[in-house]
C-alpha atoms as a PDB file:
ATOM      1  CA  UNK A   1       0.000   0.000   0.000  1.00  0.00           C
ATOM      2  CA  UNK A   2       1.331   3.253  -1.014  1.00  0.00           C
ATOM      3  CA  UNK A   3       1.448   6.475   0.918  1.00  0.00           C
ATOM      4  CA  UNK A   4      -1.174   7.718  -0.616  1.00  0.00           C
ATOM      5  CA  UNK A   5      -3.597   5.184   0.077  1.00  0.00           C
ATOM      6  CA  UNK A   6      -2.476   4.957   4.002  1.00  0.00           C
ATOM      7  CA  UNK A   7      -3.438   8.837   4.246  1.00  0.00           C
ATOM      8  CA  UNK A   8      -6.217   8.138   2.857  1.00  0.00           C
ATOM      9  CA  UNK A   9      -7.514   4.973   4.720  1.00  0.00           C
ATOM     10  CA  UNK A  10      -6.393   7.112   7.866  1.00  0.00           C
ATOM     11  CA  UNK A  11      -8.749   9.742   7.137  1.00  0.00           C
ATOM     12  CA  UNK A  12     -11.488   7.633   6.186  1.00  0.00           C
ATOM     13  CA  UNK A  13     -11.505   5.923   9.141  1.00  0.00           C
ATOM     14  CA  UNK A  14     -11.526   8.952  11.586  1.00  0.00           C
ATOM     15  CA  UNK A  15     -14.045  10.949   9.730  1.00  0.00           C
ATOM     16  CA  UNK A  16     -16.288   8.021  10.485  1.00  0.00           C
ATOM     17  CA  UNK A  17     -15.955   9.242  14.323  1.00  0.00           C
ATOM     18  CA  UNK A  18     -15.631  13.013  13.692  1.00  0.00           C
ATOM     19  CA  UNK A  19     -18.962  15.440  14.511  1.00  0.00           C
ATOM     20  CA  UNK A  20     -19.528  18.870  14.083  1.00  0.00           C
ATOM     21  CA  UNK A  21     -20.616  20.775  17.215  1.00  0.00           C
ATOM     22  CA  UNK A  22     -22.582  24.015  16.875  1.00  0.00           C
ATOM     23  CA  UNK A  23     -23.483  25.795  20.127  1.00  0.00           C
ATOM     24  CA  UNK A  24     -26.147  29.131  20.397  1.00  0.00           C
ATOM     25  CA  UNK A  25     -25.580  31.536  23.878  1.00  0.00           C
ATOM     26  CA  UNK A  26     -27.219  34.069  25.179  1.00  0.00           C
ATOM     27  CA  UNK A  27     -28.914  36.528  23.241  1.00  0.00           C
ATOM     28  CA  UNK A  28     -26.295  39.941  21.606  1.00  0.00           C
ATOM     29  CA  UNK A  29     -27.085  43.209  19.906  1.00  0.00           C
ATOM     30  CA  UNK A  30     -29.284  46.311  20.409  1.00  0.00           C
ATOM     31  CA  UNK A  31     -32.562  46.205  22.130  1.00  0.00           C
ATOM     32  CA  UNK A  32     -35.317  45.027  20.795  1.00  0.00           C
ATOM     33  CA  UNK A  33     -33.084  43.312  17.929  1.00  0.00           C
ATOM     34  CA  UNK A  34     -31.499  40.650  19.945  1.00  0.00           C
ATOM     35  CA  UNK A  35     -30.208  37.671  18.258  1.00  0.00           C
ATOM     36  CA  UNK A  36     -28.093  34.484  19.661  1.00  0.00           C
ATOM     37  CA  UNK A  37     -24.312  34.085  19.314  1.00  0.00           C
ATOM     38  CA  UNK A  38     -23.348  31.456  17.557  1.00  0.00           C
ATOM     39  CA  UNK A  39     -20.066  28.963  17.703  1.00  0.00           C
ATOM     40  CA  UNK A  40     -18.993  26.092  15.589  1.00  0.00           C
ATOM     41  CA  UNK A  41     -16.683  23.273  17.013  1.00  0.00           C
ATOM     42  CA  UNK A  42     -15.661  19.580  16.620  1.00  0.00           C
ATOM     43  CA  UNK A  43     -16.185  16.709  18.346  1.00  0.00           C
ATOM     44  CA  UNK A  44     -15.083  12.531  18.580  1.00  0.00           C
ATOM     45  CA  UNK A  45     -16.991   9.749  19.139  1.00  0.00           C
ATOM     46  CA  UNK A  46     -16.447   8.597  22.525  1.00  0.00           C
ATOM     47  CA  UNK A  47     -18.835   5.313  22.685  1.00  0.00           C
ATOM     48  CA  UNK A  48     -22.064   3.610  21.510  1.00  0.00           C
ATOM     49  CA  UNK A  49     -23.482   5.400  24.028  1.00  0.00           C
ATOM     50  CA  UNK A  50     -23.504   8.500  22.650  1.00  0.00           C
ATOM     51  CA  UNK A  51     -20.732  10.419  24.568  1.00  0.00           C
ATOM     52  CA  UNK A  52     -18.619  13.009  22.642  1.00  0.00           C
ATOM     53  CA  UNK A  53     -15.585  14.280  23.735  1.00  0.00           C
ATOM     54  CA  UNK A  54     -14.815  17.892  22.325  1.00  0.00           C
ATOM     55  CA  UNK A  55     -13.019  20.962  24.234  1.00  0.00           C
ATOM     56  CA  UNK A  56     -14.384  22.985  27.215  1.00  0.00           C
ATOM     57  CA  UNK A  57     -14.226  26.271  25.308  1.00  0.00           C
ATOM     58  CA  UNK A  58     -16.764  24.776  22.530  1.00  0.00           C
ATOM     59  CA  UNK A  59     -18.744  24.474  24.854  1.00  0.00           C
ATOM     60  CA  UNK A  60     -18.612  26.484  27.398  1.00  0.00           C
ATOM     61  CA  UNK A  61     -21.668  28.661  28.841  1.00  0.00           C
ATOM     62  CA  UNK A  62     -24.085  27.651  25.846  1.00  0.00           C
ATOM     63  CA  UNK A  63     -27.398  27.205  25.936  1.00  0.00           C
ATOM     64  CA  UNK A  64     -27.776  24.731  23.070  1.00  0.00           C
ATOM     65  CA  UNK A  65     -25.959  22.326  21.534  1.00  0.00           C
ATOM     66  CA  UNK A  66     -26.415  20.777  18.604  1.00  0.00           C
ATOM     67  CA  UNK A  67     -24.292  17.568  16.950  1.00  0.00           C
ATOM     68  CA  UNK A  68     -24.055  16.596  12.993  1.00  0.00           C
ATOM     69  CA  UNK A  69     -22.940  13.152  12.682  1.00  0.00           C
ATOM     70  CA  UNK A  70     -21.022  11.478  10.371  1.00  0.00           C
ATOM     71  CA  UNK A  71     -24.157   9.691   8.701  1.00  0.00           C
ATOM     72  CA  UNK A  72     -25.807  13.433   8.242  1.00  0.00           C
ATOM     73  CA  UNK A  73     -28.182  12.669  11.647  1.00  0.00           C
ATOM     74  CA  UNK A  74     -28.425  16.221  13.275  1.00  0.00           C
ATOM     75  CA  UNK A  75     -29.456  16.021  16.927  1.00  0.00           C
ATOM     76  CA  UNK A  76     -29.117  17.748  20.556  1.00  0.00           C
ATOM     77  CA  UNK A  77     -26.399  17.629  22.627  1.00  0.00           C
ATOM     78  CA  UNK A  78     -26.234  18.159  26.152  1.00  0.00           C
ATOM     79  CA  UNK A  79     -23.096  19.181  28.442  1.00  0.00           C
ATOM     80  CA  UNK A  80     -22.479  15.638  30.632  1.00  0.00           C
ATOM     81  CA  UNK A  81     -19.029  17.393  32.057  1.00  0.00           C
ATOM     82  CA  UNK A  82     -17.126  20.171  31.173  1.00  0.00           C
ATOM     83  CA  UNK A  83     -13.155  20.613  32.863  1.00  0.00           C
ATOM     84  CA  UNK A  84     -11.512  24.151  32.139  1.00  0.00           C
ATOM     85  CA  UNK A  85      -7.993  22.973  32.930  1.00  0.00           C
ATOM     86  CA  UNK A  86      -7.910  20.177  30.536  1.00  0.00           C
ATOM     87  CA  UNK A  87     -10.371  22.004  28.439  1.00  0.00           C
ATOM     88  CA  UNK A  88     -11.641  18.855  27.919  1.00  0.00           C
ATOM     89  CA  UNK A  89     -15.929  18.608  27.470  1.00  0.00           C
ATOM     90  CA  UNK A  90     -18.164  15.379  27.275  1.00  0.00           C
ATOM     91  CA  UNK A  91     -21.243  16.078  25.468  1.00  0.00           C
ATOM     92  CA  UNK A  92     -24.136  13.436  25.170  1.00  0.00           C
ATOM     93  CA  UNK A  93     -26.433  12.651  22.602  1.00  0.00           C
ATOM     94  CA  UNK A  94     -29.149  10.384  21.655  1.00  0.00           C
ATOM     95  CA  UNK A  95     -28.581   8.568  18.673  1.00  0.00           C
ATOM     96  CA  UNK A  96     -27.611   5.196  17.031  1.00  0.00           C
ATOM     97  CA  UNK A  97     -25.120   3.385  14.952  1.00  0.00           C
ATOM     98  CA  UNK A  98     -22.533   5.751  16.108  1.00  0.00           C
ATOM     99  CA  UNK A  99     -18.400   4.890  15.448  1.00  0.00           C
ATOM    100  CA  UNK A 100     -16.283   4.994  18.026  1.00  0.00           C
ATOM    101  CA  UNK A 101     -12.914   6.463  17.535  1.00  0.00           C
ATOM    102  CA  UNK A 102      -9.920   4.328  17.525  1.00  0.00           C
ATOM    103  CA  UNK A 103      -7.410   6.055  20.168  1.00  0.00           C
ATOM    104  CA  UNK A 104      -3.417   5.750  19.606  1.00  0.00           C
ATOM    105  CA  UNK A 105      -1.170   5.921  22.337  1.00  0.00           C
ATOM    106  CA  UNK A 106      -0.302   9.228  22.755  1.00  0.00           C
ATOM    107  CA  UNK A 107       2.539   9.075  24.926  1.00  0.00           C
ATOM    108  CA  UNK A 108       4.646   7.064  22.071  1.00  0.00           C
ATOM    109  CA  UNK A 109       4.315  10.286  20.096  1.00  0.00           C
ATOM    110  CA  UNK A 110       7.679  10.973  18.397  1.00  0.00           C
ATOM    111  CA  UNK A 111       8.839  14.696  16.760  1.00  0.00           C
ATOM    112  CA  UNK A 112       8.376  14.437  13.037  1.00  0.00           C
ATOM    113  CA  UNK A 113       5.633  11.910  13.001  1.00  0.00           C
ATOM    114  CA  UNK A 114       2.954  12.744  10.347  1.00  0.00           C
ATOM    115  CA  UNK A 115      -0.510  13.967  11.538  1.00  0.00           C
ATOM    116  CA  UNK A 116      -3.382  14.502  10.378  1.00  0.00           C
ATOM    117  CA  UNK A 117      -5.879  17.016  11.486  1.00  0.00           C
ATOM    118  CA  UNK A 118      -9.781  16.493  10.888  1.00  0.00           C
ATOM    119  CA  UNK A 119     -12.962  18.931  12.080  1.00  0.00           C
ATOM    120  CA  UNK A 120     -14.813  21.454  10.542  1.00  0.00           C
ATOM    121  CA  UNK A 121     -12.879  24.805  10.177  1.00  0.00           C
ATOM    122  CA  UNK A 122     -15.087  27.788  10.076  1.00  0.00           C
ATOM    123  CA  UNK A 123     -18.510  26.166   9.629  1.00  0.00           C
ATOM    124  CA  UNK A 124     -18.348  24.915   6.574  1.00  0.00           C
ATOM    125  CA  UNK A 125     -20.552  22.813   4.959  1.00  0.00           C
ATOM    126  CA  UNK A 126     -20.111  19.437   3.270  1.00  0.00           C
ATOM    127  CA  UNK A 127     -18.658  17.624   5.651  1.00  0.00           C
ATOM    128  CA  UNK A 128     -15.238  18.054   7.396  1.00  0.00           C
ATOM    129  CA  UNK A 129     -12.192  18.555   6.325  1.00  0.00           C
ATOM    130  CA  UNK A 130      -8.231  17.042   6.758  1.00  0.00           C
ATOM    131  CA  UNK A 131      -5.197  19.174   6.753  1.00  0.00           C
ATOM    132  CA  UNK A 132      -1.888  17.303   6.874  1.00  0.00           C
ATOM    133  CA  UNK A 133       1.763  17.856   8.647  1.00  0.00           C
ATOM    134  CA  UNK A 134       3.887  16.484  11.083  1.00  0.00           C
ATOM    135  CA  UNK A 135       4.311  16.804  15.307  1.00  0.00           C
ATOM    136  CA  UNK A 136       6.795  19.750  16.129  1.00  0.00           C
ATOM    137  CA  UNK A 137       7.181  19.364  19.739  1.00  0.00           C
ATOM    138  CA  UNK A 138       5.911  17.454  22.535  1.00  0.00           C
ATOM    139  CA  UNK A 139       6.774  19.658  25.060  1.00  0.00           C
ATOM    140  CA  UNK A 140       4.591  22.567  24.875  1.00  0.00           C
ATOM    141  CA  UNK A 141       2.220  24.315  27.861  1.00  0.00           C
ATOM    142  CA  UNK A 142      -0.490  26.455  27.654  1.00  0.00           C
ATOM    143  CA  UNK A 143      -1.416  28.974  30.447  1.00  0.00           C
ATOM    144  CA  UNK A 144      -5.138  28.154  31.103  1.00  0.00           C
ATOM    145  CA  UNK A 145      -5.126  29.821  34.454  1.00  0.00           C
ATOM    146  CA  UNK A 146      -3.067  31.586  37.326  1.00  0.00           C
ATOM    147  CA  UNK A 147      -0.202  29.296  38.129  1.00  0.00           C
ATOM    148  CA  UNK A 148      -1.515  26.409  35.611  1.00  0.00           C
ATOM    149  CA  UNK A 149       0.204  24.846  32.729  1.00  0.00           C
ATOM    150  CA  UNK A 150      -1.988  22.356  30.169  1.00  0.00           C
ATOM    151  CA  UNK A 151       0.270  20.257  28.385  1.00  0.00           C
ATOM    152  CA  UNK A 152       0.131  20.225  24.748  1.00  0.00           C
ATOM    153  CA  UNK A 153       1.272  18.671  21.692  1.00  0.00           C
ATOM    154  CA  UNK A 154       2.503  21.169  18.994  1.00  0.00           C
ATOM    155  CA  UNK A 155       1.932  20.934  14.901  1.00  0.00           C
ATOM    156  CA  UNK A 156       2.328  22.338  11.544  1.00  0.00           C
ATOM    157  CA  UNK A 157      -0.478  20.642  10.209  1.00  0.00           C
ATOM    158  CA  UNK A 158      -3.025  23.916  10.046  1.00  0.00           C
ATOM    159  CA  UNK A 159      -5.756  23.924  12.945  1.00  0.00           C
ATOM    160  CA  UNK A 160      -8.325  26.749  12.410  1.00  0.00           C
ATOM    161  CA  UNK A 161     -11.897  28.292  14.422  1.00  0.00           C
ATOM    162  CA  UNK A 162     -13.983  25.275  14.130  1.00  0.00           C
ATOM    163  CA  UNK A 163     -11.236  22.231  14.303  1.00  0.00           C
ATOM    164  CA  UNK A 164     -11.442  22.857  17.982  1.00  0.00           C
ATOM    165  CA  UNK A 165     -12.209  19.707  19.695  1.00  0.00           C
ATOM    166  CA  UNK A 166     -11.828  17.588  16.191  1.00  0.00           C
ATOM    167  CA  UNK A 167      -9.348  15.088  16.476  1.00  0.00           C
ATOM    168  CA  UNK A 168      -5.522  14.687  15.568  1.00  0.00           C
ATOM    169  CA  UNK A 169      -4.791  11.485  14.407  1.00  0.00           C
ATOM    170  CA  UNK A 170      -1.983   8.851  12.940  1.00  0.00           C
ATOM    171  CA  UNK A 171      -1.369   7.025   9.793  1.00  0.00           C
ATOM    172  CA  UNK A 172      -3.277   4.184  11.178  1.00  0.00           C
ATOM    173  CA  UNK A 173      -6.351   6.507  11.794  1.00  0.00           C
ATOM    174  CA  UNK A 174      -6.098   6.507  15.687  1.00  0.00           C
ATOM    175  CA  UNK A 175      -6.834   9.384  17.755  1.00  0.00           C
ATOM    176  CA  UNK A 176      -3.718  10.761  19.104  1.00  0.00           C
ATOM    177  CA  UNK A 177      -4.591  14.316  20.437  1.00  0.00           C
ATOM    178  CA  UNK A 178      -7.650  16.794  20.476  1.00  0.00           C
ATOM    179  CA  UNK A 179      -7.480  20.236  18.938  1.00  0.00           C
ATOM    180  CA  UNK A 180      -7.197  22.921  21.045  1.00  0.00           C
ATOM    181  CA  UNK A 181      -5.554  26.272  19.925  1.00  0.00           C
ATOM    182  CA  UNK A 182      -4.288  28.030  17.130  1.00  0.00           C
ATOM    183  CA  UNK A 183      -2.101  31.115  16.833  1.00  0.00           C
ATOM    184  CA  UNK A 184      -3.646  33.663  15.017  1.00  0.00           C
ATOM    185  CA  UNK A 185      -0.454  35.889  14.201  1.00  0.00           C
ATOM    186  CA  UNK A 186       1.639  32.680  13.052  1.00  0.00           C
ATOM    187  CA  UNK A 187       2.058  30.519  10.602  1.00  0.00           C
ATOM    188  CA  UNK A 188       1.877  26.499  11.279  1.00  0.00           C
ATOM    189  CA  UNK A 189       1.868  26.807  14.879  1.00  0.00           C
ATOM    190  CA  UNK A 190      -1.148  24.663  15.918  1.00  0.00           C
ATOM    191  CA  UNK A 191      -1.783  22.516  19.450  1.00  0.00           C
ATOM    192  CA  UNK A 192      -3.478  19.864  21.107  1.00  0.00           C
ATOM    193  CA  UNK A 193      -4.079  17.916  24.137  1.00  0.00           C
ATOM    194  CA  UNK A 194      -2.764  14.745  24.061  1.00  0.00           C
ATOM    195  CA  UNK A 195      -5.300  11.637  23.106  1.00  0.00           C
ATOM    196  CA  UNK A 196      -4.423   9.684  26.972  1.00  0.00           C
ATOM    197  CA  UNK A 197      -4.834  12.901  28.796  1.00  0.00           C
ATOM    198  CA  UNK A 198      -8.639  13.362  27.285  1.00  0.00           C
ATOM    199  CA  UNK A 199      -9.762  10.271  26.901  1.00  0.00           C
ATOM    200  CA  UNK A 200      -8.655   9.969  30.781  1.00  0.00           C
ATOM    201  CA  UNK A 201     -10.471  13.191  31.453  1.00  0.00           C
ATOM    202  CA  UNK A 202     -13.609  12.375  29.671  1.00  0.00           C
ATOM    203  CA  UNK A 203     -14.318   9.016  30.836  1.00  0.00           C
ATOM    204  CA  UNK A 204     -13.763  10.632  34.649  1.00  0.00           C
ATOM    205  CA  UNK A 205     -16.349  13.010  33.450  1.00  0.00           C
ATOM    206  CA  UNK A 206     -18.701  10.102  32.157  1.00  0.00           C
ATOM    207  CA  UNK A 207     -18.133   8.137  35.373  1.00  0.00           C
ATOM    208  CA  UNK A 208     -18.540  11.160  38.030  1.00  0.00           C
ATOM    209  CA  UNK A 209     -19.638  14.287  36.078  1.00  0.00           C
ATOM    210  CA  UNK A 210     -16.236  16.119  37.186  1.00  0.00           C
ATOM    211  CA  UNK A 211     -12.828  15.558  37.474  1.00  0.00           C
ATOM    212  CA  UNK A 212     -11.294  15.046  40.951  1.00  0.00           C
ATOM    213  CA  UNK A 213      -7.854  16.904  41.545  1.00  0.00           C
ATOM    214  CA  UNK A 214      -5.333  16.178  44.568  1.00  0.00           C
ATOM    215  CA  UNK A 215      -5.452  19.250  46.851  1.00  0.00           C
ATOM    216  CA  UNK A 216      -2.770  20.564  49.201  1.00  0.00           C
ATOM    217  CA  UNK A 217      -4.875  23.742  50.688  1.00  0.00           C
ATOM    218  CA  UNK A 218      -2.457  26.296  50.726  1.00  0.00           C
ATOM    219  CA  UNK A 219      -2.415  30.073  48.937  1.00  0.00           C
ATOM    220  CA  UNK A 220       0.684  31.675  48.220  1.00  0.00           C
ATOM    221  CA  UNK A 221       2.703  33.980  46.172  1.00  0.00           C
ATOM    222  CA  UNK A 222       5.485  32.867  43.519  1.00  0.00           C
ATOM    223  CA  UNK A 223       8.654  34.021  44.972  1.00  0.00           C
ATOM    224  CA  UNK A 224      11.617  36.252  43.576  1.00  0.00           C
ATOM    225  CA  UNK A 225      13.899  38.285  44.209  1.00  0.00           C
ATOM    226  CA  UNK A 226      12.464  41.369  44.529  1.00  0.00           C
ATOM    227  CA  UNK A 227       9.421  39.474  46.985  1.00  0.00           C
ATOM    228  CA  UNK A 228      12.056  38.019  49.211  1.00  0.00           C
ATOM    229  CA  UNK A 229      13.558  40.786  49.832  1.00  0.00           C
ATOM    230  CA  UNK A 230      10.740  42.831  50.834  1.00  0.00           C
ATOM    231  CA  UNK A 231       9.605  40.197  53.169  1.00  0.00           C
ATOM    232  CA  UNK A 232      13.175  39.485  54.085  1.00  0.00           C
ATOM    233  CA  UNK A 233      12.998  35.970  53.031  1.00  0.00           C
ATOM    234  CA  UNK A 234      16.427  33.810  52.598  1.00  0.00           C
ATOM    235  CA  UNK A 235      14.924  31.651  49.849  1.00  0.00           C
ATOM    236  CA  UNK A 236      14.446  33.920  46.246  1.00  0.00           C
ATOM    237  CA  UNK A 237      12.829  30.614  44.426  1.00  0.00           C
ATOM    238  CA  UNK A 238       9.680  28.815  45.361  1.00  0.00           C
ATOM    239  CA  UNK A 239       5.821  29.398  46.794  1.00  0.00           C
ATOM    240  CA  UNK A 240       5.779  31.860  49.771  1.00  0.00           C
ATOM    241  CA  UNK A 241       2.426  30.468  51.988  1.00  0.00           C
ATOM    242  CA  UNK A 242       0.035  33.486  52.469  1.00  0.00           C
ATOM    243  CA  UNK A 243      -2.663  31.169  53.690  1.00  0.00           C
ATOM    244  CA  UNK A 244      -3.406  27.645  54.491  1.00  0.00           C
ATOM    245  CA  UNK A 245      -6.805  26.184  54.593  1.00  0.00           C
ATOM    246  CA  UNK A 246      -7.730  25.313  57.940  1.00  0.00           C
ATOM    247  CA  UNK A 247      -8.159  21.322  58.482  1.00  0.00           C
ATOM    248  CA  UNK A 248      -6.768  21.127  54.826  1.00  0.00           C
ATOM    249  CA  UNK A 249      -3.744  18.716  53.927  1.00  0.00           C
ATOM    250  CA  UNK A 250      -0.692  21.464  54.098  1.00  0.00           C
ATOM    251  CA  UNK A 251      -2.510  22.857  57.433  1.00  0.00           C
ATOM    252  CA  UNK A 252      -2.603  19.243  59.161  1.00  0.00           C
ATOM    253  CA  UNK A 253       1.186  18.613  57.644  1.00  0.00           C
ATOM    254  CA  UNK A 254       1.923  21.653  59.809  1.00  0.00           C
ATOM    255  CA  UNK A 255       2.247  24.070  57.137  1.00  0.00           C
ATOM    256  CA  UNK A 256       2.379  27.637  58.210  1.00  0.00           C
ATOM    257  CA  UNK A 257       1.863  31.017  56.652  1.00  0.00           C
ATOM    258  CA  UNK A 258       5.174  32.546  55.983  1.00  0.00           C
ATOM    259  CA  UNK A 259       6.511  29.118  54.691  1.00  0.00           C
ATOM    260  CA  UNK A 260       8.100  28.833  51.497  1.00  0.00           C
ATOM    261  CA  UNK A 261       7.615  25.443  50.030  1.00  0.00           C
ATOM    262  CA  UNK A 262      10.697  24.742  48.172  1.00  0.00           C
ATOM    263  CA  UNK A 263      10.433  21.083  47.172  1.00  0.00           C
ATOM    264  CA  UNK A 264       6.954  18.365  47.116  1.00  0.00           C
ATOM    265  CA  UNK A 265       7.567  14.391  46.506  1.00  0.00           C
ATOM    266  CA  UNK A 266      11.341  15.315  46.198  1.00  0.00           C
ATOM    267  CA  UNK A 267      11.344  17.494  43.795  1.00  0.00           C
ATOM    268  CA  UNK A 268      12.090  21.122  43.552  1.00  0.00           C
ATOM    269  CA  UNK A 269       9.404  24.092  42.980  1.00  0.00           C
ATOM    270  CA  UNK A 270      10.978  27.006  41.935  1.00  0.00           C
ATOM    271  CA  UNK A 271       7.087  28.382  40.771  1.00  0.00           C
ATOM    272  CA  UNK A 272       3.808  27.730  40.477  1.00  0.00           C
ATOM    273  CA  UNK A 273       3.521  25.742  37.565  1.00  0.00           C
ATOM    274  CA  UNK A 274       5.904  23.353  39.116  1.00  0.00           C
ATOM    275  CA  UNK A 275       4.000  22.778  41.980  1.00  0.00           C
ATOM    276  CA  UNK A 276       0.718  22.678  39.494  1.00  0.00           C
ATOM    277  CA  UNK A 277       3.021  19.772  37.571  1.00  0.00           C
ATOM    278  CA  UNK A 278       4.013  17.885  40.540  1.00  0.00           C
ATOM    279  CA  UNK A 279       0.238  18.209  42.312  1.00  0.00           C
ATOM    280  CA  UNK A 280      -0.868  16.576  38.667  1.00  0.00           C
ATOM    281  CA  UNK A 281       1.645  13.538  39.132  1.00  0.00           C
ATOM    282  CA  UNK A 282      -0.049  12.575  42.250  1.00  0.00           C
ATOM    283  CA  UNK A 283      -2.989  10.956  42.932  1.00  0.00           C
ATOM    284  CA  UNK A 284      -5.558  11.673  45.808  1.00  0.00           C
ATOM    285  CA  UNK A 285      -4.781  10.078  49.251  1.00  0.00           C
ATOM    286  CA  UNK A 286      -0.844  10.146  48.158  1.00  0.00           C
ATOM    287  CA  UNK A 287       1.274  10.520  50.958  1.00  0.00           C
ATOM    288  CA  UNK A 288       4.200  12.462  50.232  1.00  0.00           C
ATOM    289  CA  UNK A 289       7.122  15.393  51.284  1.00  0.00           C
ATOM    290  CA  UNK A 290       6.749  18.405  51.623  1.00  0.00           C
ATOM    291  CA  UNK A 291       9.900  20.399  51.887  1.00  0.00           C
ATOM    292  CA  UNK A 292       9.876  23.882  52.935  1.00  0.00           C
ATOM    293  CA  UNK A 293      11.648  26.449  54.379  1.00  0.00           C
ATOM    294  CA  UNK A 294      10.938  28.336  57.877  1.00  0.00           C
ATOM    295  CA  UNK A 295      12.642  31.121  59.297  1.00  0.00           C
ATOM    296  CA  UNK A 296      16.434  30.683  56.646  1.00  0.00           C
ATOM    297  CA  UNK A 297      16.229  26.424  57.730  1.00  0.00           C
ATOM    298  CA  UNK A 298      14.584  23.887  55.433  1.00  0.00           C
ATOM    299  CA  UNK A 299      12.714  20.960  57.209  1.00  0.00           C
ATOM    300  CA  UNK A 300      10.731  18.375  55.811  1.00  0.00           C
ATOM    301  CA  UNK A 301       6.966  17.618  56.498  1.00  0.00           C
ATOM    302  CA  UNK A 302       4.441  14.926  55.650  1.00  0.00           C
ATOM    303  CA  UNK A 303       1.656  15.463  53.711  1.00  0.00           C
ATOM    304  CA  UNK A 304      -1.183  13.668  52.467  1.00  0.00           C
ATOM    305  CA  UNK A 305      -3.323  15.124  49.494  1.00  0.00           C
ATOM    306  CA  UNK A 306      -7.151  15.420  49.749  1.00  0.00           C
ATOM    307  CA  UNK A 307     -10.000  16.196  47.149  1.00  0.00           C
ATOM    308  CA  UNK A 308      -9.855  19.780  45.921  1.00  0.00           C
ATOM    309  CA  UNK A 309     -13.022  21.307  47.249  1.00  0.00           C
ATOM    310  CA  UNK A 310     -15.532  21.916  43.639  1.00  0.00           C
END
């Protein structure tokens, strides 16, 4: 089989799981002349079940959703779970003789690999669409909040409005990431969340309508230089506490405010996003240590991460 034919069979087979998600908000415009806002997405097929895994910014705050499927059946969607900091969505509909997708391991992703992209850019009609290219880095992270990181997979191959939520996949026609994100001022720089990640965070989502997160309770300021020094503070790298839930994991570990946590499960934190990282590695009920430092002398603490509160 030549090249040609194994980007084609690849696409073939995807487009058999790939939906187009349209979404209506609230109403815009002058008085009296209001009319609904209107966004156009991508989705996978999750299960026979009807689940749809798309992003959280598709999405997000609408009032109605409604799927076309591969087989030209267009029918209402509703919001099962919905996860900001994966931007990850679940979306359920009531339908038949749906196609799963096929999901690829996405941690076996390698640079230079050919992918192909597949959703519905801009809306239009006739079905969707494939654009072609390669992966151009694996380690990538997007800002999604204050002190948050979301790990994403970077490629050439073009990603515009509407792929969002459509899938990335292989040469073998397996999933590999979701479309996310798309730099408007540049050229070829597209990203998207890694096929394990969401299919991990959507069938959470199916299973308990949210995503549980490890907690460790505590507020606190990225440190530097200038920071330390106006709270006289030995350490220039790491989180300065500010506050620490009471009864929370940091607070029974003996965590107090004016800490600086320097290190967690043996690892340094220099910022935020490497506590964010390291909080992501563990898993609820872990029992770990916590280094910090206390008036110029580190000392180690036990802690044992709860349930972020929802």
């Amino acid at each position: 089989m030549g090249i040609e034919d194994t980007y084609c069979n690849a696409v073939a087979k995807a487009a058999k799981s790939t939906v187009s998600v349209r979404t209506a908000n609230g109403p815009m415009g002058l008085p009296y002349e209001c009319f609904p806002s209107h966004g156009i997405g991508s989705g996978v097929i999750l299960d026979n079940d009807g689940h749809i895994l798309t992003n959280w910014h598709v999405v997000h705050d609408s009032r109605k959703i409604i799927v076309a499927l591969p087989d030209g059946q267009v029918v209402g969607g509703e919001v099962l779970g919905a996860d900001r900091e994966t931007d990850i969505a679940v979306v359920k509909v009531a339908a038949e003789g749906l196609v799963p997708a096929d999901f690829g391991d996405s941690d076996s992703l390698k640079l230079g690999q050919p992918i192909l992209a597949i959703g519905n850019p801009l809306g239009l009609a006739g079905g969707p669409t494939v654009t072609s290219g390669v992966v151009s880095a694996l380690s990538r992270s997007l800002r999604v909040g204050v002190g948050g990181g979301l790990h994403v997979v970077q490629t050439d191959a073009a990603v515009n409005p509407g792929n969002s939520g459509g899938p990335l996949v292989d040469l073998n026609g397996r999933v590999v990431g979701i479309a996310a994100a798309q730099i408007p001022r540049a050229e070829g720089i597209g990203f998207g969340i890694p096929g394990n990640m969401a299919k991990d965070a959507a069938e959470e989502m199916i299973k308990n309508g949210r995503i549980a997160r490890p907690w460790l309770g505590i507020v606190g300021y990225e440190l530097n230089r200038r920071v330390a020094h106006f709270y006289g503070i030995a350490a220039t790298r790491g989180i300065l506490v500010t506050d620490a839930s009471a009864n929370g994991p940091a607070d029974d570990a003996g965590v107090q405010v004016g800490d600086v946590i320097c290190g967690i499960a043996d690892k340094e934190v220099p910022g935020m996003e490497e506590l964010t990282a390291a909080l992501r590695a563990q898993k609820i009920g872990d029992s770990l240590n916590l280094e910090v430092e206390r008036n110029g002398k580190r000392k180690k603490l036990q802690v044992t991460l709860g349930t972020r509160p929802f």
